[in-house]
PDB file of N, CA and C in Angstrom:
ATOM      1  N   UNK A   1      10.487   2.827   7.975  1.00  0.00           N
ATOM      2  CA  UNK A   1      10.653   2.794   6.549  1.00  0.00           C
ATOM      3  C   UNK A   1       9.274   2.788   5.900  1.00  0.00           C
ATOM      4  N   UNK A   2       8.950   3.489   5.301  1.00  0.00           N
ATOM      5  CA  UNK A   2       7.868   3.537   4.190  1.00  0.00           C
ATOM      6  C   UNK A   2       8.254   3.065   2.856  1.00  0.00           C
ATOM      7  N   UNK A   3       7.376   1.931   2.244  1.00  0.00           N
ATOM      8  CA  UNK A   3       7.552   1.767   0.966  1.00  0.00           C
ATOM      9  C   UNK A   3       6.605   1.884   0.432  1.00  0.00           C
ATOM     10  N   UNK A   4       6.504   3.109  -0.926  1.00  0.00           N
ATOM     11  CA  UNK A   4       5.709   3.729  -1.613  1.00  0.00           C
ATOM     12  C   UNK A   4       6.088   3.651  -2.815  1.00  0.00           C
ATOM     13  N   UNK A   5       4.893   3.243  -3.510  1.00  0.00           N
ATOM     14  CA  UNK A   5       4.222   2.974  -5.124  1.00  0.00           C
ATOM     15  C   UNK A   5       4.047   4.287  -5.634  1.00  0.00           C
ATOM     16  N   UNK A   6       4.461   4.500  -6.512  1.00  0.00           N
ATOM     17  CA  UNK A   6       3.937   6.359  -7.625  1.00  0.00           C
ATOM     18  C   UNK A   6       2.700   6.245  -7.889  1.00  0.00           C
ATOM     19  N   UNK A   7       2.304   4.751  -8.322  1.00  0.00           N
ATOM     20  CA  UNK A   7       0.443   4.347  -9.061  1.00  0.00           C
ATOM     21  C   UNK A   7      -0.189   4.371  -7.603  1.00  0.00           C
ATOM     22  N   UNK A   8      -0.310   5.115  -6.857  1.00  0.00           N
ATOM     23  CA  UNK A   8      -1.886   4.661  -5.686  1.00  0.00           C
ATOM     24  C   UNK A   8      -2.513   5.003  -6.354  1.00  0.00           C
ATOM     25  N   UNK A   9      -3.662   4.594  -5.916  1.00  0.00           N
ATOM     26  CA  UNK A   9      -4.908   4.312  -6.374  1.00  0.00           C
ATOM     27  C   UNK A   9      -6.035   5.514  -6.330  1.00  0.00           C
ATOM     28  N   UNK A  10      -5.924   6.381  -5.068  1.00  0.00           N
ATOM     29  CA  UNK A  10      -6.215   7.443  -4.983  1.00  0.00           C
ATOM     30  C   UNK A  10      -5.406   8.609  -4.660  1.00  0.00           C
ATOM     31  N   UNK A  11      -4.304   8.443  -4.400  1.00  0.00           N
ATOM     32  CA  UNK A  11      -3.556   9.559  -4.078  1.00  0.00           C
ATOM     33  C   UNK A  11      -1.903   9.596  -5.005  1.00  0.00           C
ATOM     34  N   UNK A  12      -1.657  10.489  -5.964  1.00  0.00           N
ATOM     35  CA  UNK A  12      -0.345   9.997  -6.507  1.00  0.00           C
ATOM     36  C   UNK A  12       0.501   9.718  -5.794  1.00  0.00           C
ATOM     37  N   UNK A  13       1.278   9.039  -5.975  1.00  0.00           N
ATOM     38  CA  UNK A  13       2.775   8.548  -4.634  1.00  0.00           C
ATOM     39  C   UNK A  13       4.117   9.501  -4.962  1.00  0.00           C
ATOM     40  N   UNK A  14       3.880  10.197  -6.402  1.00  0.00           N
ATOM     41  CA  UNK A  14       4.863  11.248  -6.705  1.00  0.00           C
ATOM     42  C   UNK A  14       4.761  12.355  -5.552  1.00  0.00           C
ATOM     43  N   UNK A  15       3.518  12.831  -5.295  1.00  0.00           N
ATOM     44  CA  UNK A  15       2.886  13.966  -4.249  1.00  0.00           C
ATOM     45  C   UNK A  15       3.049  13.874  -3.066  1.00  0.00           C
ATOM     46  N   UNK A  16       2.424  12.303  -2.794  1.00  0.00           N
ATOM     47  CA  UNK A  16       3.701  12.002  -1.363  1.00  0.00           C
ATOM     48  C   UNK A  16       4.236  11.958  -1.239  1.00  0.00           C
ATOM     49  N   UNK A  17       5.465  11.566  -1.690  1.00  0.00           N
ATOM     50  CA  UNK A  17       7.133  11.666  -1.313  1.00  0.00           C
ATOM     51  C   UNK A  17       7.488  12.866  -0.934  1.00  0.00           C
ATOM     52  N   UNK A  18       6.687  14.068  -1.676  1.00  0.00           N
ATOM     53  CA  UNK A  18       6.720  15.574  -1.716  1.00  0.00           C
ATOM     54  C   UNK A  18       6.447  15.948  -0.074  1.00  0.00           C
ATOM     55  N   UNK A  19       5.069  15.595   0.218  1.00  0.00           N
ATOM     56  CA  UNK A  19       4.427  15.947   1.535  1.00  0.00           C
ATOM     57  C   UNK A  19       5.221  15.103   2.559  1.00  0.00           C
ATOM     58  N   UNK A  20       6.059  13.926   2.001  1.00  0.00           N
ATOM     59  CA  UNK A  20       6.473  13.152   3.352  1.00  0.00           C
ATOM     60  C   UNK A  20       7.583  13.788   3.843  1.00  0.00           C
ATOM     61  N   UNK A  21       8.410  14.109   2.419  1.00  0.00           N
ATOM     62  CA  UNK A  21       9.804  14.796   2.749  1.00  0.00           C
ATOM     63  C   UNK A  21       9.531  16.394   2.991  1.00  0.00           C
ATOM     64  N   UNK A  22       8.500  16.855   2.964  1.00  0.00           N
ATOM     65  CA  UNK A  22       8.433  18.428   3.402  1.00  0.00           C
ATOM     66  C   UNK A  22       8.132  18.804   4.771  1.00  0.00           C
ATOM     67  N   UNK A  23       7.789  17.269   5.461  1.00  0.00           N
ATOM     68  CA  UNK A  23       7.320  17.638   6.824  1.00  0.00           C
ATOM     69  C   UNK A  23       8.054  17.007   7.817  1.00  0.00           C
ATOM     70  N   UNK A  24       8.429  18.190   8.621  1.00  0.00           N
ATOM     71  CA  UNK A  24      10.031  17.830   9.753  1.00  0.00           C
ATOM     72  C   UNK A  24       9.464  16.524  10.315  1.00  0.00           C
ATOM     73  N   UNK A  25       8.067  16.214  10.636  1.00  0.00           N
ATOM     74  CA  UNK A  25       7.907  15.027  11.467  1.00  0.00           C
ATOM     75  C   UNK A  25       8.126  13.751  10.691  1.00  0.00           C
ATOM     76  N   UNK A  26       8.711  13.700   9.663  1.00  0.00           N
ATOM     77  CA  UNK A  26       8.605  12.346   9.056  1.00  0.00           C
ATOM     78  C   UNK A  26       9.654  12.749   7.881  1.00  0.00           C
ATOM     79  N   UNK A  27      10.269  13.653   7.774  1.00  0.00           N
ATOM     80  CA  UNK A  27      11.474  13.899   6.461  1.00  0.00           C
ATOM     81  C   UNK A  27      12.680  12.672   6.687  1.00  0.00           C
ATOM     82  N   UNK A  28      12.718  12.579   8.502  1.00  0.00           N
ATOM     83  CA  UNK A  28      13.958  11.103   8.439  1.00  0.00           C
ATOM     84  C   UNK A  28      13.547  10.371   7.873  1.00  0.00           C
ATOM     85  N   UNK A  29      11.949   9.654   7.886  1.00  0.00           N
ATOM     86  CA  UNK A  29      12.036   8.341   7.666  1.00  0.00           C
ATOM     87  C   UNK A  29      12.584   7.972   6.528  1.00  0.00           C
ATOM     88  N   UNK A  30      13.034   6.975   6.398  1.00  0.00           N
ATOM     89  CA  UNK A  30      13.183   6.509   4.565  1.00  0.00           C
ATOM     90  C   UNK A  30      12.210   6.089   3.920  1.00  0.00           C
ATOM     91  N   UNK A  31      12.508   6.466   2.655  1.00  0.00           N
ATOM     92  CA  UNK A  31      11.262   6.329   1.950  1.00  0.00           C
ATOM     93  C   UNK A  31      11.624   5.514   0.224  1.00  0.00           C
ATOM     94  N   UNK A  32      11.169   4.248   0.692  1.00  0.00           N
ATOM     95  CA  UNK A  32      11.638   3.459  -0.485  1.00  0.00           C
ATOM     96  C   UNK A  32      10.468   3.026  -1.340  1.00  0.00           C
ATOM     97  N   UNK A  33      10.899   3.784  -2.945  1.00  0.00           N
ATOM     98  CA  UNK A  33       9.651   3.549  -3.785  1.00  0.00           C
ATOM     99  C   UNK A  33      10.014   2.303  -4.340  1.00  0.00           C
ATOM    100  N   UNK A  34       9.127   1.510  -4.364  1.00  0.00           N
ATOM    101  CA  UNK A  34       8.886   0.264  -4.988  1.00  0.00           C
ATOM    102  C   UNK A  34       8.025   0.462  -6.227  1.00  0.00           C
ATOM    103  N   UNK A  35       7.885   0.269  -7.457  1.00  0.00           N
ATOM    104  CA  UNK A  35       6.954   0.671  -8.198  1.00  0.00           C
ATOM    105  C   UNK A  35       6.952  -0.115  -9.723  1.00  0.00           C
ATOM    106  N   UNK A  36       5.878  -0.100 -10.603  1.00  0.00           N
ATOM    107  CA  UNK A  36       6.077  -0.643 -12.137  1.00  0.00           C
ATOM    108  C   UNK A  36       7.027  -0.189 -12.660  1.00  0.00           C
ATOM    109  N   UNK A  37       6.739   1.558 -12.627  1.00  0.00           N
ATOM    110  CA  UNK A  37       8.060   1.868 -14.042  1.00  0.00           C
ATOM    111  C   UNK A  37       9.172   2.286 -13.442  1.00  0.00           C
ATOM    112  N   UNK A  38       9.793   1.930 -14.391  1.00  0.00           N
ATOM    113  CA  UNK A  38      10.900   2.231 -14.676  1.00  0.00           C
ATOM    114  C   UNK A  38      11.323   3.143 -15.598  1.00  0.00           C
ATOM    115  N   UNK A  39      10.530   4.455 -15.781  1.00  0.00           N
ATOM    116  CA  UNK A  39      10.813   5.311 -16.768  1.00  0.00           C
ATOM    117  C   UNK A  39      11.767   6.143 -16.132  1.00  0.00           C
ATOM    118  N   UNK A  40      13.209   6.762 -16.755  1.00  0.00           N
ATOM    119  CA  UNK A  40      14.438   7.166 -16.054  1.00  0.00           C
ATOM    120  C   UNK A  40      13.774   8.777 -15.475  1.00  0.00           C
ATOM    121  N   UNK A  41      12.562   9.649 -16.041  1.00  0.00           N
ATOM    122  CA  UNK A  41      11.993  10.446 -14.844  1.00  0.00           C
ATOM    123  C   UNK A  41      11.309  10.589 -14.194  1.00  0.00           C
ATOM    124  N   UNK A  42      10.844   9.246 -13.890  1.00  0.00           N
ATOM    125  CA  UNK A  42      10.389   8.860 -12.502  1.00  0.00           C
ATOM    126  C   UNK A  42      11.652   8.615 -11.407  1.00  0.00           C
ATOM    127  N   UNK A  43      12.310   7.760 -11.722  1.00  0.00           N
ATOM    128  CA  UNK A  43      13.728   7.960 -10.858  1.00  0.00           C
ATOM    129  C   UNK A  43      14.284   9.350 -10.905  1.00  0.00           C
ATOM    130  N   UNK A  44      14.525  10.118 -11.754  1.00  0.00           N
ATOM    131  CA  UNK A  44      15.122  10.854 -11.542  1.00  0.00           C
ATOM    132  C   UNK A  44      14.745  12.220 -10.320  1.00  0.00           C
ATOM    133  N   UNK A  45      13.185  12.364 -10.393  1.00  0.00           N
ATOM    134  CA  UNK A  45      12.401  13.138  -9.948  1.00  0.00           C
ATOM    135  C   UNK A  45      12.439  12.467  -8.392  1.00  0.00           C
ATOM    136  N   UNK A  46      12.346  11.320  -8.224  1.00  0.00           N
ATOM    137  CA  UNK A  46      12.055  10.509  -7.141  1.00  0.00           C
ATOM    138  C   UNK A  46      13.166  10.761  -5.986  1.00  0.00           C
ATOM    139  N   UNK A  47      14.564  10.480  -7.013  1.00  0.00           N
ATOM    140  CA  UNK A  47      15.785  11.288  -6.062  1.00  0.00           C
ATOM    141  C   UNK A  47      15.677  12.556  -5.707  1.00  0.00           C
ATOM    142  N   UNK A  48      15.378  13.159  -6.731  1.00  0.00           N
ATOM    143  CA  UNK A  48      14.853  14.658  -6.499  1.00  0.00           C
ATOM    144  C   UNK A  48      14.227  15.065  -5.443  1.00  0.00           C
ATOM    145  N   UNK A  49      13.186  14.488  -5.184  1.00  0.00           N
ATOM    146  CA  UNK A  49      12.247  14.540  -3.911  1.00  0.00           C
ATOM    147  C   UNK A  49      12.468  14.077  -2.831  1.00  0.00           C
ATOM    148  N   UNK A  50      14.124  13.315  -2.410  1.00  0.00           N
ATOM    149  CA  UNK A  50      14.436  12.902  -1.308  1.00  0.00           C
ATOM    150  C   UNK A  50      13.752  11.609  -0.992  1.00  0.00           C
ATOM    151  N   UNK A  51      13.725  10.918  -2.163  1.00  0.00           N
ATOM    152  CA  UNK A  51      13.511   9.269  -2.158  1.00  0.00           C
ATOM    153  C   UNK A  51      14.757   8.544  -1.604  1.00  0.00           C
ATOM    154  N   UNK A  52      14.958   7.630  -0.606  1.00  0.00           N
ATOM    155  CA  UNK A  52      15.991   7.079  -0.221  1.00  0.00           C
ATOM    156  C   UNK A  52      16.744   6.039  -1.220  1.00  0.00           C
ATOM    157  N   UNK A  53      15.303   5.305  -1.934  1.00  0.00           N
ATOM    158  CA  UNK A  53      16.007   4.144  -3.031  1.00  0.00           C
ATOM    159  C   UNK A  53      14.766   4.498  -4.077  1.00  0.00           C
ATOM    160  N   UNK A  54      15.114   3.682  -5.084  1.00  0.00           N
ATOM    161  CA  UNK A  54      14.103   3.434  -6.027  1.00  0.00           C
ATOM    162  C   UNK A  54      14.296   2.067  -6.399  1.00  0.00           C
ATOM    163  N   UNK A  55      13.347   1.082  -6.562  1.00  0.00           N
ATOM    164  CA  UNK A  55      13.266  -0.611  -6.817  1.00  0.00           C
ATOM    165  C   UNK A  55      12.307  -0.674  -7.991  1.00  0.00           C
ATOM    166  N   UNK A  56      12.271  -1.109  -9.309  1.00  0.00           N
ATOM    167  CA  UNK A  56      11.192  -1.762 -10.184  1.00  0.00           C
ATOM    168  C   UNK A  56      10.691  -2.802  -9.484  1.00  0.00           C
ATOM    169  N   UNK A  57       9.464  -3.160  -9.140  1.00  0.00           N
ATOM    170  CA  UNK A  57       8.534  -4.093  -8.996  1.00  0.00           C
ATOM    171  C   UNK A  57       8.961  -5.226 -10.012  1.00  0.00           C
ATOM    172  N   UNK A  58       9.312  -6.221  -9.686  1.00  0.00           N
ATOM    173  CA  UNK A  58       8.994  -7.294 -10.252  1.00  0.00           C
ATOM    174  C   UNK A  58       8.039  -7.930 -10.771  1.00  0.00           C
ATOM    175  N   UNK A  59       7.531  -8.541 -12.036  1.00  0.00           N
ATOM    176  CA  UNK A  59       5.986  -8.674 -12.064  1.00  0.00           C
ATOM    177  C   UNK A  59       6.137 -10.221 -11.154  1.00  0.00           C
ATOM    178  N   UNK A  60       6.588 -11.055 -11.629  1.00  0.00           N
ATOM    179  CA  UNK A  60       6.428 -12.587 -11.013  1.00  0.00           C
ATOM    180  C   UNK A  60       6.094 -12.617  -9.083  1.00  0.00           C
ATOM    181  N   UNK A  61       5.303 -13.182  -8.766  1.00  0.00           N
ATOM    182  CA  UNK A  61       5.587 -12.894  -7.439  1.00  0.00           C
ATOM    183  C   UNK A  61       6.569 -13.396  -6.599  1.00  0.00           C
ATOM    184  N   UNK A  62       6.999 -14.529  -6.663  1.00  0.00           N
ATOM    185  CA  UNK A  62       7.963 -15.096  -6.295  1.00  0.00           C
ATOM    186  C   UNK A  62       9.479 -13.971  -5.831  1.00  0.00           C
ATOM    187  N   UNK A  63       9.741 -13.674  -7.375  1.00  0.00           N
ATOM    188  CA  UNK A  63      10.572 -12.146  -7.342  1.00  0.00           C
ATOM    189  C   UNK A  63      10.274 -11.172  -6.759  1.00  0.00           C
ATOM    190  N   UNK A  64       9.082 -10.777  -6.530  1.00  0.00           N
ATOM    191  CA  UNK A  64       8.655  -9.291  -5.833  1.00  0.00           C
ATOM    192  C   UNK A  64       8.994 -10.073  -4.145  1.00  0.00           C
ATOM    193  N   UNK A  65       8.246 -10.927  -3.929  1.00  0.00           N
ATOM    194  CA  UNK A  65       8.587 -11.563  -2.490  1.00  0.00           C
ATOM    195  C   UNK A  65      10.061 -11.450  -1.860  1.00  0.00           C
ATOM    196  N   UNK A  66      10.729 -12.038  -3.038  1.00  0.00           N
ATOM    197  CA  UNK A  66      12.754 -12.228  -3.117  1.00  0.00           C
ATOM    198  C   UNK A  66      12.715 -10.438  -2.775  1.00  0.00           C
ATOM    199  N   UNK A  67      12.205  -9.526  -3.805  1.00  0.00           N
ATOM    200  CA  UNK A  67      13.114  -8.093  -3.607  1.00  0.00           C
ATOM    201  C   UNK A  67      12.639  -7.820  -2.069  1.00  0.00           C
ATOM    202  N   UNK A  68      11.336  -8.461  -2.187  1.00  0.00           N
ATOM    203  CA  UNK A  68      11.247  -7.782   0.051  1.00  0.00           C
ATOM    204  C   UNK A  68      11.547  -8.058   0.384  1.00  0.00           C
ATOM    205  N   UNK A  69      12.057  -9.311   0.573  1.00  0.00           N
ATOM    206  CA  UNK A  69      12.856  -9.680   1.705  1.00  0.00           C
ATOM    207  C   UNK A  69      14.159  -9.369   1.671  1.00  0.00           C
ATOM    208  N   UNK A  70      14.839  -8.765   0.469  1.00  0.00           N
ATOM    209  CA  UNK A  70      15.978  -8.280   0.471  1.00  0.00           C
ATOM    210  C   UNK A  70      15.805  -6.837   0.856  1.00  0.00           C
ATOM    211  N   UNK A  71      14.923  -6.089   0.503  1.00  0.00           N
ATOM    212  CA  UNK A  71      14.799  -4.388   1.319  1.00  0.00           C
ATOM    213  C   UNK A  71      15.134  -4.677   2.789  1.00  0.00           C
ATOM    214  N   UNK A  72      13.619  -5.695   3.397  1.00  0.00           N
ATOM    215  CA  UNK A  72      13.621  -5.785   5.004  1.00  0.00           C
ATOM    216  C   UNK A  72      15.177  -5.821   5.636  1.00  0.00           C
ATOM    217  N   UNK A  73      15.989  -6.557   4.795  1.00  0.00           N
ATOM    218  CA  UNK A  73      17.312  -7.139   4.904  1.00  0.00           C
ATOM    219  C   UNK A  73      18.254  -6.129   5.156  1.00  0.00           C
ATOM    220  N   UNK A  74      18.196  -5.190   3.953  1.00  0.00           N
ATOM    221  CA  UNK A  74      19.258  -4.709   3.730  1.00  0.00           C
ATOM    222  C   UNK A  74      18.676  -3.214   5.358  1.00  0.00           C
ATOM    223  N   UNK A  75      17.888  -2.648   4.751  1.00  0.00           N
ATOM    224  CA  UNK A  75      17.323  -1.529   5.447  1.00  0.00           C
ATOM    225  C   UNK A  75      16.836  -1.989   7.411  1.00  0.00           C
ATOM    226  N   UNK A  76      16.388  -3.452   7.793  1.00  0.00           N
ATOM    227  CA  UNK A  76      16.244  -3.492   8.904  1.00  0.00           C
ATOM    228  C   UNK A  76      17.615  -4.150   9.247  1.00  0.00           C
ATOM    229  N   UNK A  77      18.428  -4.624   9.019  1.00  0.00           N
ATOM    230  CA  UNK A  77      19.535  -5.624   9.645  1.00  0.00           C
ATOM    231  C   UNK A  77      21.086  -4.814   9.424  1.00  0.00           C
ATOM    232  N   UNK A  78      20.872  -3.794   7.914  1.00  0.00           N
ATOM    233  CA  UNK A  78      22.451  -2.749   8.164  1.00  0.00           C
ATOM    234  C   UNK A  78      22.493  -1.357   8.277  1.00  0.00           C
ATOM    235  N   UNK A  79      21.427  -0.831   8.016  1.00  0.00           N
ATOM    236  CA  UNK A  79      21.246   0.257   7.612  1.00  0.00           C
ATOM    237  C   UNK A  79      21.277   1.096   9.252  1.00  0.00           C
ATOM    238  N   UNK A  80      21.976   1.894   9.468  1.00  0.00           N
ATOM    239  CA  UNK A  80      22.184   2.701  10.567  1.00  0.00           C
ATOM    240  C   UNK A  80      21.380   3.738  10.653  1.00  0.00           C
ATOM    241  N   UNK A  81      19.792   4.209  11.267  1.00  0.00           N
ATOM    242  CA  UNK A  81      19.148   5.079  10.651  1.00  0.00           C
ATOM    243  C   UNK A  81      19.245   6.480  12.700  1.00  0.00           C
ATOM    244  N   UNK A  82      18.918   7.538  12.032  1.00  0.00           N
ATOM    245  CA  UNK A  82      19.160   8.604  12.821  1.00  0.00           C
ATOM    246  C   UNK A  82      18.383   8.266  14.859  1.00  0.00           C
ATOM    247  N   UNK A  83      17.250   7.792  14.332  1.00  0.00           N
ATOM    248  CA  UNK A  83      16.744   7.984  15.647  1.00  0.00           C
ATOM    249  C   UNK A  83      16.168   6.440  16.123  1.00  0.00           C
ATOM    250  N   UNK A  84      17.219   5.270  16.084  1.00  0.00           N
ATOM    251  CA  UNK A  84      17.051   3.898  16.029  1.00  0.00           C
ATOM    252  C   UNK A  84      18.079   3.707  17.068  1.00  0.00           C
TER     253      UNK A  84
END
């Protein structure tokens, strides 16, 4: 599972999702953006690009901590993935 931000710092994370999902060696993995906005075309584009989920970042940390450990949760403990 990859979890990817749209804001990197040097590389857009919109562009990766692009290059992750265009290349047979890594199009299974899932690819869950975690990120600030929440503007509806960033999600929308994000599905577009073969994003598995999309999550708003929480600002508090406490909450951002709570949403990881609910990804790890949901994605390592139910999630049935192709070559696992």
């Amino acid at each position: 599972m990859i979890l990817l931000d749209l804001n990197l710092p040097q590389k857009d994370g919109r562009e990766t999702l692009k290059e992750i999902k265009s290349d047979a060696a890594l199009k299974t993995i899932p690819v869950v953006v975690l990120t600030t906005s929440d503007d509806i075309d960033d999600v929308k584009n994000a599905y577009a690009d073969m994003a598995n989920c999309y999550i708003t970042k929480p600002i508090e940390f406490d909450e951002f901590m709570a949403v990881i450990k609910r990804i790890g949760d949901f994605w390592l403990s139910f999630v049935k993935l192709p070559n696992a």
